[in-house]
C-alpha atoms as a PDB file:
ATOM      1  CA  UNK A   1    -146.850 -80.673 -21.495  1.00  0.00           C
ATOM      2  CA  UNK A   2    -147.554 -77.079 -22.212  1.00  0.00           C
ATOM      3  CA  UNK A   3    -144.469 -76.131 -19.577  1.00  0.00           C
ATOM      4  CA  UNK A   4    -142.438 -77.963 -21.415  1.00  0.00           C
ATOM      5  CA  UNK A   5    -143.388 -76.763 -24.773  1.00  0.00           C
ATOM      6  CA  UNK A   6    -143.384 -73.582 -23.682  1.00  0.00           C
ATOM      7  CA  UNK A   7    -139.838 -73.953 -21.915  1.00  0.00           C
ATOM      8  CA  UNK A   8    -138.876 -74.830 -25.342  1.00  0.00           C
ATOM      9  CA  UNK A   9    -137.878 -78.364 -24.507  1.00  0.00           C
ATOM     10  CA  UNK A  10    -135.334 -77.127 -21.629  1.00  0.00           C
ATOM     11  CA  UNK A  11    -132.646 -76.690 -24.382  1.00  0.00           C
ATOM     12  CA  UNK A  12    -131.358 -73.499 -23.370  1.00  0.00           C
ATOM     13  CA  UNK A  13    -130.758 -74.885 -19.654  1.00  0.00           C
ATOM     14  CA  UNK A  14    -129.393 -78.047 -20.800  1.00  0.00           C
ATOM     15  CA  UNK A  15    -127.359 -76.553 -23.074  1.00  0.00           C
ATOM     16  CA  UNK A  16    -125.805 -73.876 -20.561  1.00  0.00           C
ATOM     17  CA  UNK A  17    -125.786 -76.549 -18.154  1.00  0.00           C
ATOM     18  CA  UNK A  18    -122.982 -78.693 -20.329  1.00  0.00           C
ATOM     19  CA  UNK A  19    -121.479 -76.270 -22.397  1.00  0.00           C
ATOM     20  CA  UNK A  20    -121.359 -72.546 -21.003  1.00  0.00           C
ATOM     21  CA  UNK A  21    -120.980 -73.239 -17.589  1.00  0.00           C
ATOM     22  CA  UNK A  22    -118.133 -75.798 -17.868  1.00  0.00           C
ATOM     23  CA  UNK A  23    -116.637 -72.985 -20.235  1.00  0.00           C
ATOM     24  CA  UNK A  24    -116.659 -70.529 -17.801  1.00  0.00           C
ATOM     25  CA  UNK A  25    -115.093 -72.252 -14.960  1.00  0.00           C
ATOM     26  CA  UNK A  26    -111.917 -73.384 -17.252  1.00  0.00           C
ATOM     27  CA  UNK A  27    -111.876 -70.011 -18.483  1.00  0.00           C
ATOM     28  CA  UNK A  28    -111.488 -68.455 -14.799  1.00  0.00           C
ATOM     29  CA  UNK A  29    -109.202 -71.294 -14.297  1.00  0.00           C
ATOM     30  CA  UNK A  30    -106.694 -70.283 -16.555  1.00  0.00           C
ATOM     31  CA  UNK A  31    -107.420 -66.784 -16.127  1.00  0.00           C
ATOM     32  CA  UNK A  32    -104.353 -67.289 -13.390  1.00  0.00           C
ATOM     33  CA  UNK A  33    -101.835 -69.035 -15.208  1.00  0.00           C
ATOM     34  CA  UNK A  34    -102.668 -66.227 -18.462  1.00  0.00           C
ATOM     35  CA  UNK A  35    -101.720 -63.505 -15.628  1.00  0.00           C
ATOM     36  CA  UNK A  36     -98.863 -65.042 -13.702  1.00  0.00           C
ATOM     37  CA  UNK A  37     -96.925 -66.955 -16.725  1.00  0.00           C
ATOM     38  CA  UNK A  38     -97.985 -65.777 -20.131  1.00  0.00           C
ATOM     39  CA  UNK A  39     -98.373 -62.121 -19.119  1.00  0.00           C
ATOM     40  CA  UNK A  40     -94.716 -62.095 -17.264  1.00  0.00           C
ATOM     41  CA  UNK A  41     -93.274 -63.885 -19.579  1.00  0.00           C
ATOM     42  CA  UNK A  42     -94.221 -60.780 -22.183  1.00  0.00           C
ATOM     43  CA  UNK A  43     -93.752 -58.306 -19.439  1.00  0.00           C
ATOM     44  CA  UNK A  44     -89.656 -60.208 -18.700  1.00  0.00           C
ATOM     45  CA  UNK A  45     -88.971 -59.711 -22.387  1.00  0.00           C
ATOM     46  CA  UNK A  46     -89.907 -56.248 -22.427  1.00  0.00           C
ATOM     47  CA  UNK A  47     -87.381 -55.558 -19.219  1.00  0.00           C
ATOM     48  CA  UNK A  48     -84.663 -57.599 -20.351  1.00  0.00           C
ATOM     49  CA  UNK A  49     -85.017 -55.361 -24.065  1.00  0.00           C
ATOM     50  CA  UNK A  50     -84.767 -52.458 -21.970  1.00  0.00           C
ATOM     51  CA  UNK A  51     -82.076 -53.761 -20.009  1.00  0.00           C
ATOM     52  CA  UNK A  52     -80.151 -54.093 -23.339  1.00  0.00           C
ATOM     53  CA  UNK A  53     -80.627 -50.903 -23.802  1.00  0.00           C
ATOM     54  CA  UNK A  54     -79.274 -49.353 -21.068  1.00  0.00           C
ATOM     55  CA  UNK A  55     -76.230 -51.471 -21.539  1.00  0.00           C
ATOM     56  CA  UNK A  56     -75.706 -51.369 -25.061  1.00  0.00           C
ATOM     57  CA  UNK A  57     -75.925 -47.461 -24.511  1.00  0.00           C
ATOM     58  CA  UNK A  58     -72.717 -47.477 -22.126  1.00  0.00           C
ATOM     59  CA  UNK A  59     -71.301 -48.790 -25.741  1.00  0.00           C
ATOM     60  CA  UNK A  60     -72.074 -46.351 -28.010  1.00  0.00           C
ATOM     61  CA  UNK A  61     -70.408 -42.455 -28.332  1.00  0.00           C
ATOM     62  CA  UNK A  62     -71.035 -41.346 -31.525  1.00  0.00           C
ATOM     63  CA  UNK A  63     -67.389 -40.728 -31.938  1.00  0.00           C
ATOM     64  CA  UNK A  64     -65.512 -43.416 -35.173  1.00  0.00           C
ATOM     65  CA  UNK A  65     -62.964 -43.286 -34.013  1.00  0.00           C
ATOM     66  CA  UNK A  66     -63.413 -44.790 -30.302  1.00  0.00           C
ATOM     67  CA  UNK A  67     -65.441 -47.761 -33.046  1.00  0.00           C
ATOM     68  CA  UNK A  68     -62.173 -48.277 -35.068  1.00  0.00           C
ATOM     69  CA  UNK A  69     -60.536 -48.783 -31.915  1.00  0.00           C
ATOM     70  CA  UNK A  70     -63.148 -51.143 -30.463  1.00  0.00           C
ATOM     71  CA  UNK A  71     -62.786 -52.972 -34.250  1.00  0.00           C
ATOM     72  CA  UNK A  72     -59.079 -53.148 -33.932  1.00  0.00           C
ATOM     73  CA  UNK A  73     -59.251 -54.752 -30.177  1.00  0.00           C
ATOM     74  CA  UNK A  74     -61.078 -57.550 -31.649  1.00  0.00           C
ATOM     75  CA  UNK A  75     -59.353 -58.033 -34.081  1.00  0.00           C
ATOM     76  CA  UNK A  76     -56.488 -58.304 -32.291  1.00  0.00           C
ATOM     77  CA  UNK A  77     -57.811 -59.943 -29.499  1.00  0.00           C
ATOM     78  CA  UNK A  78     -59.179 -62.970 -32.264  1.00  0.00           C
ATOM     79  CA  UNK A  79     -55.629 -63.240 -34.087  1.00  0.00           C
ATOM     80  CA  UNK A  80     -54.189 -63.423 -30.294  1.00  0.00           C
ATOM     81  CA  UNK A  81     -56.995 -66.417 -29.587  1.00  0.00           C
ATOM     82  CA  UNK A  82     -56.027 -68.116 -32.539  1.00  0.00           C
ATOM     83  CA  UNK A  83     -52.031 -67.786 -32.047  1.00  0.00           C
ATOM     84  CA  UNK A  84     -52.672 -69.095 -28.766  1.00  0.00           C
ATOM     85  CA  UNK A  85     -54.977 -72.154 -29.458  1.00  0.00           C
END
């Protein structure tokens, strides 16, 4: 009697028994999927932004003009499309 009183019942153990070491385990069992899927699915967004980039900066010159002519190209390409169709 006075080991268990003094054991406090055993709560603590039975209580990391069925909650904290069950927790644990999931928790390093999803530490994989976190690192393979959620963590390169972030890290595929961030390439594919700077992939963007590097294209959409082939694009872009500074100069209005060479804009007014990429305006009037598709503007003429869409009235083309539409003669067409």
């Amino acid at each position: 009697m006075y080991g268990l009183l003094r054991d406090k019942y055993r709560v603590d153990e039975i209580y990391r028994a069925l909650f904290i070491r069950p927790l644990l385990r999931g928790s390093r069992a999803l530490y994989g999927f976190d690192q393979e899927m959620i963590d390169g699915a972030v890290n595929a967004s961030g390439v594919g932004a700077q992939l963007a980039g590097v294209i959409a900066r082939r694009f872009q010159s500074g100069y209005v003009r060479n804009y007014a002519l990429s305006f009037l190209l598709g503007v003429v390409f869409i009235l083309w499309y539409l003669m067409v169709r």
